[in-house]
Protein backbone atom coordinates (compact mmCIF):
# COMPACT_ATOMS: atom_id res chain seq x y z
CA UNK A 1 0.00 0.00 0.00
CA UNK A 2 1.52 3.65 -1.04
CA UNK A 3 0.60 5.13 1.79
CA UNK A 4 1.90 2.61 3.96
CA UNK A 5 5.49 2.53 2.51
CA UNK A 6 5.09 6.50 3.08
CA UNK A 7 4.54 6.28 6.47
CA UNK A 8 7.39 3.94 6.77
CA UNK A 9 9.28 6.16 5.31
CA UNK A 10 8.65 9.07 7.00
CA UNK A 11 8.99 7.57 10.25
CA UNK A 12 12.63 5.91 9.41
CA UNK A 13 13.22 9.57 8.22
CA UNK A 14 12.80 11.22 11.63
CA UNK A 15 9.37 12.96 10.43
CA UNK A 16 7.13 11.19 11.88
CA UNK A 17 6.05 9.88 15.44
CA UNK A 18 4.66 7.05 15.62
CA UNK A 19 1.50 7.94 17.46
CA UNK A 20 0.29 4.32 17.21
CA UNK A 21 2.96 2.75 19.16
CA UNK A 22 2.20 5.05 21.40
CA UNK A 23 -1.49 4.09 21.88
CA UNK A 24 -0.85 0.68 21.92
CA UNK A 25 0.48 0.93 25.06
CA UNK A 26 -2.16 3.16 26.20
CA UNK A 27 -4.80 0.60 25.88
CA UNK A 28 -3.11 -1.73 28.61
CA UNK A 29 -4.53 0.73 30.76
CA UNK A 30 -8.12 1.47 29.11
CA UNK A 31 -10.94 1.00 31.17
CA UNK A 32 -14.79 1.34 31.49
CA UNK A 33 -13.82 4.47 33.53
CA UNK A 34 -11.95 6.35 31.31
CA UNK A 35 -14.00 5.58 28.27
CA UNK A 36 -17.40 6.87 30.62
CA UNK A 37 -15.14 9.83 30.49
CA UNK A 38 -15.09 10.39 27.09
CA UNK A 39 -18.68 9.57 26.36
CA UNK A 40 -19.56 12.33 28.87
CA UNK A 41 -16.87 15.08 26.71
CA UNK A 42 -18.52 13.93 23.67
CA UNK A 43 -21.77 14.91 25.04
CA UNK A 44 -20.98 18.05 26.44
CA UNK A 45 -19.30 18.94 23.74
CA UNK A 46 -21.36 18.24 21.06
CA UNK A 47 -24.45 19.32 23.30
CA UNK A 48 -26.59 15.74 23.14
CA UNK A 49 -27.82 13.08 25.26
CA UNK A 50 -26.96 10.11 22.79
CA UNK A 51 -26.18 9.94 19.26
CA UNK A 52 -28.40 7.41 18.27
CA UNK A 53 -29.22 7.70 14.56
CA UNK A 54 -26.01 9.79 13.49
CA UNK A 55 -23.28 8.64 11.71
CA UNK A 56 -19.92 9.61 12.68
CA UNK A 57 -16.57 9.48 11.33
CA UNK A 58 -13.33 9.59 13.63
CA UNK A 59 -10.81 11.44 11.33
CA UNK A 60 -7.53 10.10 12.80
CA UNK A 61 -8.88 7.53 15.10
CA UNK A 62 -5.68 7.49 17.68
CA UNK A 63 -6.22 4.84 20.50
CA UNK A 64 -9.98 4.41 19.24
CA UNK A 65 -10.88 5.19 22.39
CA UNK A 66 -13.38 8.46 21.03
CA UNK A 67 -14.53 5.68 17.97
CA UNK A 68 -15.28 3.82 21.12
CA UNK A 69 -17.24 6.51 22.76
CA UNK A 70 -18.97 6.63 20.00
CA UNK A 71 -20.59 3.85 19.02
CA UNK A 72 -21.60 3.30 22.84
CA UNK A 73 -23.72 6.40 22.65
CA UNK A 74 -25.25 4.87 19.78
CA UNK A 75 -23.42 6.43 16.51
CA UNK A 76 -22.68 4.26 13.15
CA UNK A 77 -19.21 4.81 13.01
CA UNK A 78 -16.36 4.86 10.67
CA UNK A 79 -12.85 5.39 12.05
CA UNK A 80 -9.54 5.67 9.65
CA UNK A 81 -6.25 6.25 10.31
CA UNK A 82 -2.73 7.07 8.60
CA UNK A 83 -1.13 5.43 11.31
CA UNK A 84 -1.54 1.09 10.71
CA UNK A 85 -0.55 0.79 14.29
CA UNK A 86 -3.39 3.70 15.51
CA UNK A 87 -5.66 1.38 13.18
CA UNK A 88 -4.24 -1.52 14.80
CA UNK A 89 -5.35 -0.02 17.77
CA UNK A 90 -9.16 0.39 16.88
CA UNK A 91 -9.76 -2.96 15.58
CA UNK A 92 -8.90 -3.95 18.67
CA UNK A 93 -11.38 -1.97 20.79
CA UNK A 94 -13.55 -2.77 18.65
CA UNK A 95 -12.61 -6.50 19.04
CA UNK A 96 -12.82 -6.39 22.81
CA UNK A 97 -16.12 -4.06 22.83
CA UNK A 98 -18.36 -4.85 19.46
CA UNK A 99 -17.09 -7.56 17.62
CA UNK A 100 -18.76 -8.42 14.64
CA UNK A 101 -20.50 -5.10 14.37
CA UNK A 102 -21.25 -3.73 11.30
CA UNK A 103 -22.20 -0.71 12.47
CA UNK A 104 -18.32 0.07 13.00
CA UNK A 105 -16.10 0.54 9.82
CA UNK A 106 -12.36 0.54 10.32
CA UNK A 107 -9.87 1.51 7.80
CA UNK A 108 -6.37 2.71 6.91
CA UNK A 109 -7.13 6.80 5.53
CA UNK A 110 -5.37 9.93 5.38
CA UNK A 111 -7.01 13.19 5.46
CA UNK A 112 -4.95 14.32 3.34
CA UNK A 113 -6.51 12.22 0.53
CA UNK A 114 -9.54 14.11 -0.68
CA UNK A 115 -10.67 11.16 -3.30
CA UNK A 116 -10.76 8.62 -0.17
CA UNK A 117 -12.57 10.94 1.69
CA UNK A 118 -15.29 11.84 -0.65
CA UNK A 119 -15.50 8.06 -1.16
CA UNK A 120 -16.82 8.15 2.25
CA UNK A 121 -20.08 10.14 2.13
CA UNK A 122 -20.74 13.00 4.63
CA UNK A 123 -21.67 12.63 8.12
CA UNK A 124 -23.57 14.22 10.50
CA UNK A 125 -20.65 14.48 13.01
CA UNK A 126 -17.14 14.77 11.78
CA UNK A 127 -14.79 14.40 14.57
CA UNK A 128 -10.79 14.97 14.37
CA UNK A 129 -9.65 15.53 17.75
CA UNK A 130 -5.79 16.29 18.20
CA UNK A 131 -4.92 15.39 14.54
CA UNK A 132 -5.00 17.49 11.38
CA UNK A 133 -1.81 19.12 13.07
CA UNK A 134 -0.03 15.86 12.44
CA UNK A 135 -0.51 15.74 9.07
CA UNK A 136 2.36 17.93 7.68
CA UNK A 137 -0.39 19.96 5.59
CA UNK A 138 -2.71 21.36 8.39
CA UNK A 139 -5.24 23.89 6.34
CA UNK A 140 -5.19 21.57 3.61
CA UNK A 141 -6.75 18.76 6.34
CA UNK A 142 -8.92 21.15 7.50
CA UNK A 143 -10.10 22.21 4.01
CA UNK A 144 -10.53 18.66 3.10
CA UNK A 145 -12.77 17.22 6.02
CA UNK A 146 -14.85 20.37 5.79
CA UNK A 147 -16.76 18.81 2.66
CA UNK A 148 -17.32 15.73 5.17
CA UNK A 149 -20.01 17.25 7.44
CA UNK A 150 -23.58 16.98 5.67
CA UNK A 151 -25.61 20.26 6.01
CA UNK A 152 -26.88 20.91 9.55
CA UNK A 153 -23.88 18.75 10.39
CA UNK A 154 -20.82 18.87 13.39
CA UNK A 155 -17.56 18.99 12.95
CA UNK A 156 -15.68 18.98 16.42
CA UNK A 157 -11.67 19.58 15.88
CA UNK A 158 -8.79 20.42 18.22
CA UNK A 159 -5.95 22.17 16.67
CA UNK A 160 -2.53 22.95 19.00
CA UNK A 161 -2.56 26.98 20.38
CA UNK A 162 -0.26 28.98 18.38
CA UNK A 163 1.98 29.83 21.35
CA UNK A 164 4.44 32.02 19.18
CA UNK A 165 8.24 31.70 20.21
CA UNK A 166 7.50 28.93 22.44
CA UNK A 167 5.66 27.11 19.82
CA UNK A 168 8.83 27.46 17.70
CA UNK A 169 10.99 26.26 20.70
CA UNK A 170 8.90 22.74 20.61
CA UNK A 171 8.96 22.12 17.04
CA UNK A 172 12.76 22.06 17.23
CA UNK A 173 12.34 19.38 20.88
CA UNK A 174 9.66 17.35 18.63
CA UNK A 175 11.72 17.14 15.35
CA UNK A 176 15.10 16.06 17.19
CA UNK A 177 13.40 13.44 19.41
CA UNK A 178 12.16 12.14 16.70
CA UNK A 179 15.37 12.17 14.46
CA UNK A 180 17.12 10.06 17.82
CA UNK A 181 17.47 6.57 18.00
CA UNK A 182 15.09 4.61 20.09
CA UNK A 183 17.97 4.37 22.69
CA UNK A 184 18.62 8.27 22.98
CA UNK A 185 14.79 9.27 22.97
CA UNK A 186 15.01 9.84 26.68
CA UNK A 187 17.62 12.66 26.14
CA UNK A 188 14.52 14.74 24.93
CA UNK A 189 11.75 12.74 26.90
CA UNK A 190 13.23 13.71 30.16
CA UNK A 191 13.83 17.37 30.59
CA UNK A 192 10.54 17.27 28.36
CA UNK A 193 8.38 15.54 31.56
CA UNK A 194 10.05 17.77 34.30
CA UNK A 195 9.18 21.24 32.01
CA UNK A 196 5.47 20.02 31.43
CA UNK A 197 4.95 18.10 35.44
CA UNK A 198 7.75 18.97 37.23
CA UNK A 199 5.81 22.54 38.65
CA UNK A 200 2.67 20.71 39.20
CA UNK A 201 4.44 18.04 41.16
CA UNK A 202 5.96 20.53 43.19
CA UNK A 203 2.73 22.39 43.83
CA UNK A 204 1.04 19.00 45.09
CA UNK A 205 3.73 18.28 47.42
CA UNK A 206 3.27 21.68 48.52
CA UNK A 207 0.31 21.11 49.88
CA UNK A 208 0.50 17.72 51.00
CA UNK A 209 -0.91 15.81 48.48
CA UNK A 210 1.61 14.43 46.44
CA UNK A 211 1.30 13.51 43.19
CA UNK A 212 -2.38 14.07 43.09
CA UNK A 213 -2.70 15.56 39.53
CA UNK A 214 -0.69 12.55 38.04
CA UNK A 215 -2.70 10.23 39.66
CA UNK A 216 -5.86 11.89 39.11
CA UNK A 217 -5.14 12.89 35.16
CA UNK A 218 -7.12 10.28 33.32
CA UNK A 219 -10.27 12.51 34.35
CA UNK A 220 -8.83 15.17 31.63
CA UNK A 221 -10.42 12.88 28.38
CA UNK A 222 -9.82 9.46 29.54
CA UNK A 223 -6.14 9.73 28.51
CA UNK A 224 -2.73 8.56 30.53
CA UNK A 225 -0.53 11.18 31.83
CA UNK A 226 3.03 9.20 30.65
CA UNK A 227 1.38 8.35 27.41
CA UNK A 228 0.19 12.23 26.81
CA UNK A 229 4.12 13.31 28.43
CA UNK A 230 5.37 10.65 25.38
CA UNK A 231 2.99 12.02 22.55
CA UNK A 232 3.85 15.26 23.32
CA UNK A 233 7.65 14.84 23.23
CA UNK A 234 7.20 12.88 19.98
CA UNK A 235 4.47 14.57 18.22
CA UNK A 236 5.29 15.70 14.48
CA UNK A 237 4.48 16.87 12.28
CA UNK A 238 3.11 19.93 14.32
CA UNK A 239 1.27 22.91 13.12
CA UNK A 240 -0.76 25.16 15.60
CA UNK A 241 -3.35 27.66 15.10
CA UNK A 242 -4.64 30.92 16.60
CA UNK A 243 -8.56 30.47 17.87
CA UNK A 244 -9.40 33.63 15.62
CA UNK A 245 -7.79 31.82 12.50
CA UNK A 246 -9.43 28.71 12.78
CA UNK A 247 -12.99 30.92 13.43
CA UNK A 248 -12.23 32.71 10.36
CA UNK A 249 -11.23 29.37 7.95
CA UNK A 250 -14.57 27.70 8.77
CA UNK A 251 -16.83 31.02 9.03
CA UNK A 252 -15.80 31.43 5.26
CA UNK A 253 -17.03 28.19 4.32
CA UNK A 254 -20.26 28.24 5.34
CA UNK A 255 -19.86 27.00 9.81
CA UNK A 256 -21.05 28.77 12.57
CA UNK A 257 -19.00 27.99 15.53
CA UNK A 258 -21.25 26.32 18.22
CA UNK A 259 -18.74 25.41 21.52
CA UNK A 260 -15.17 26.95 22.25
CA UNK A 261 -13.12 25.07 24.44
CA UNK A 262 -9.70 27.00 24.50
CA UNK A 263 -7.12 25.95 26.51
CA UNK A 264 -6.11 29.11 28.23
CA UNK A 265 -2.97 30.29 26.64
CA UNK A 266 -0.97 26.98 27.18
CA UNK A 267 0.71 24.23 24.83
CA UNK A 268 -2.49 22.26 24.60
CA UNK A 269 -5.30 22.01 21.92
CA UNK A 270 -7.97 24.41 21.53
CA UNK A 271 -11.40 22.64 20.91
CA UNK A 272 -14.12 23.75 18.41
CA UNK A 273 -17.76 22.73 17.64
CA UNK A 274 -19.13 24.21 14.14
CA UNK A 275 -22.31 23.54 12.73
CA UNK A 276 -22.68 23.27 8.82
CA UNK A 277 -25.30 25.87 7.44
């Protein structure tokens, strides 16, 4: 498969992480509590009780954990993934939670390929949470998953906050980490977990409950704090995106933006719900 051997390639290269590694070893910790977690984000997000009757599409499925979350609430779902390991991933949920379902499509995609995703239909959610800034061709993603979302249609993204210099400080950490060898990685990995937990740890111990937000993160989406420390060491390609840009891209084309999530001036994503007119 072309887009296989590209991924390969891009990976031996030193541009690209290999997100689905990463999730594979998330999902030795997945559990019915952290996937409640994400069914309840979907639903506040997205502003619904279930989404029983609504087909949804999981643009860069990850872990499969929001595929998941998903099809519990009721959705037909179809997840894809440049990543085989990410798919890898989400046949395995789905082998553990709905096997034989054939209300849950799984396949190898890029959202970069426009004549795979028109293949696909439109849906009445389109969901790409913490992804189109991995592509390598961010607007272009966003441009191309826009024709996705039937009218009256969602489309729920998180992009990365444009930070400014400090954004351009962790593109350099993200691109050499991932130009290491597998036995140097923690030369980057390191000083990378004491900058992002090493003033929260100290502010626990301060008062007297230590490690508390470590231990406690997997209420923030469901996710693992390591795993999320490892992703965000690795994570590249990586674009970012002021809230105001993003409002502006999709306002053109036709969205009204429903739900902003930002995430308060940090390194994190900002989250967006449009509606399609």
């Amino acid at each position: 498969m072309k887009s296989r051997n590209e991924y390969a390639t891009q990976v031996e290269q030193g541009k690209r992480f290999e997100f689905g590694q990463n999730w594979s070893r998330f999902l030795t910790v997945l559990d019915d509590k952290r996937i409640a977690i994400v069914e309840q984000s979907l639903k506040e997000m997205l502003e619904v009780v279930d989404l029983i009757g609504k087909r949804f599409v999981d643009v860069g499925s990850g872990s499969g954990l929001s595929s998941l979350a998903a099809r519990c609430l009721g959705a037909s779902v179809h997840s894809f993934d440049y990543d085989p390991q990410s798919v890898a991933c989400t046949v395995e949920l789905k082998r553990r939670y709905f096997p034989q379902d054939t209300n849950w499509t799984i396949e190898e995609g890029s959202a970069l390929d426009a004549e795979y995703l028109a293949s696909l239909g439109q849906f009445d959610i389109v969901y790409a949470w913490g992804v189109l800034h991995h592509t390598g061709a961010m607007w272009q993603a966003l441009e191309n998953i826009s024709l996705m979302v039937a009218s009256g249609g969602r489309l729920f993204i998180s992009i990365y906050n444009d930070q400014g210099r400090a954004t351009r400080y962790w593109k350099i950490v993200k691109g050499t980490y991932n130009r290491l060898p597998g036995g140097l990685k923690f030369l980057v990995l390191w000083p990378v977990f004491v900058v992002l937990w090493g003033r929260p740890m100290l502010r626990d111990f301060l008062r007297g409950r230590p490690f508390h937000d470590w231990r406690n993160y997997s209420n923030k989406r469901g996710m693992s704090a390591w795993r999320d420390v490892v992703d965000w060491a690795g994570g590249y390609p990586f674009e970012v995106a002021k809230p105001e840009e993003i409002f502006d891209f999709y306002r053109k084309k036709g969205f009204t933006l429903l739900k902003l999530k930002t995430s308060a001036g940090s390194h994190g994503c900002n989250e967006y719900v449009f509606v399609k007119q």
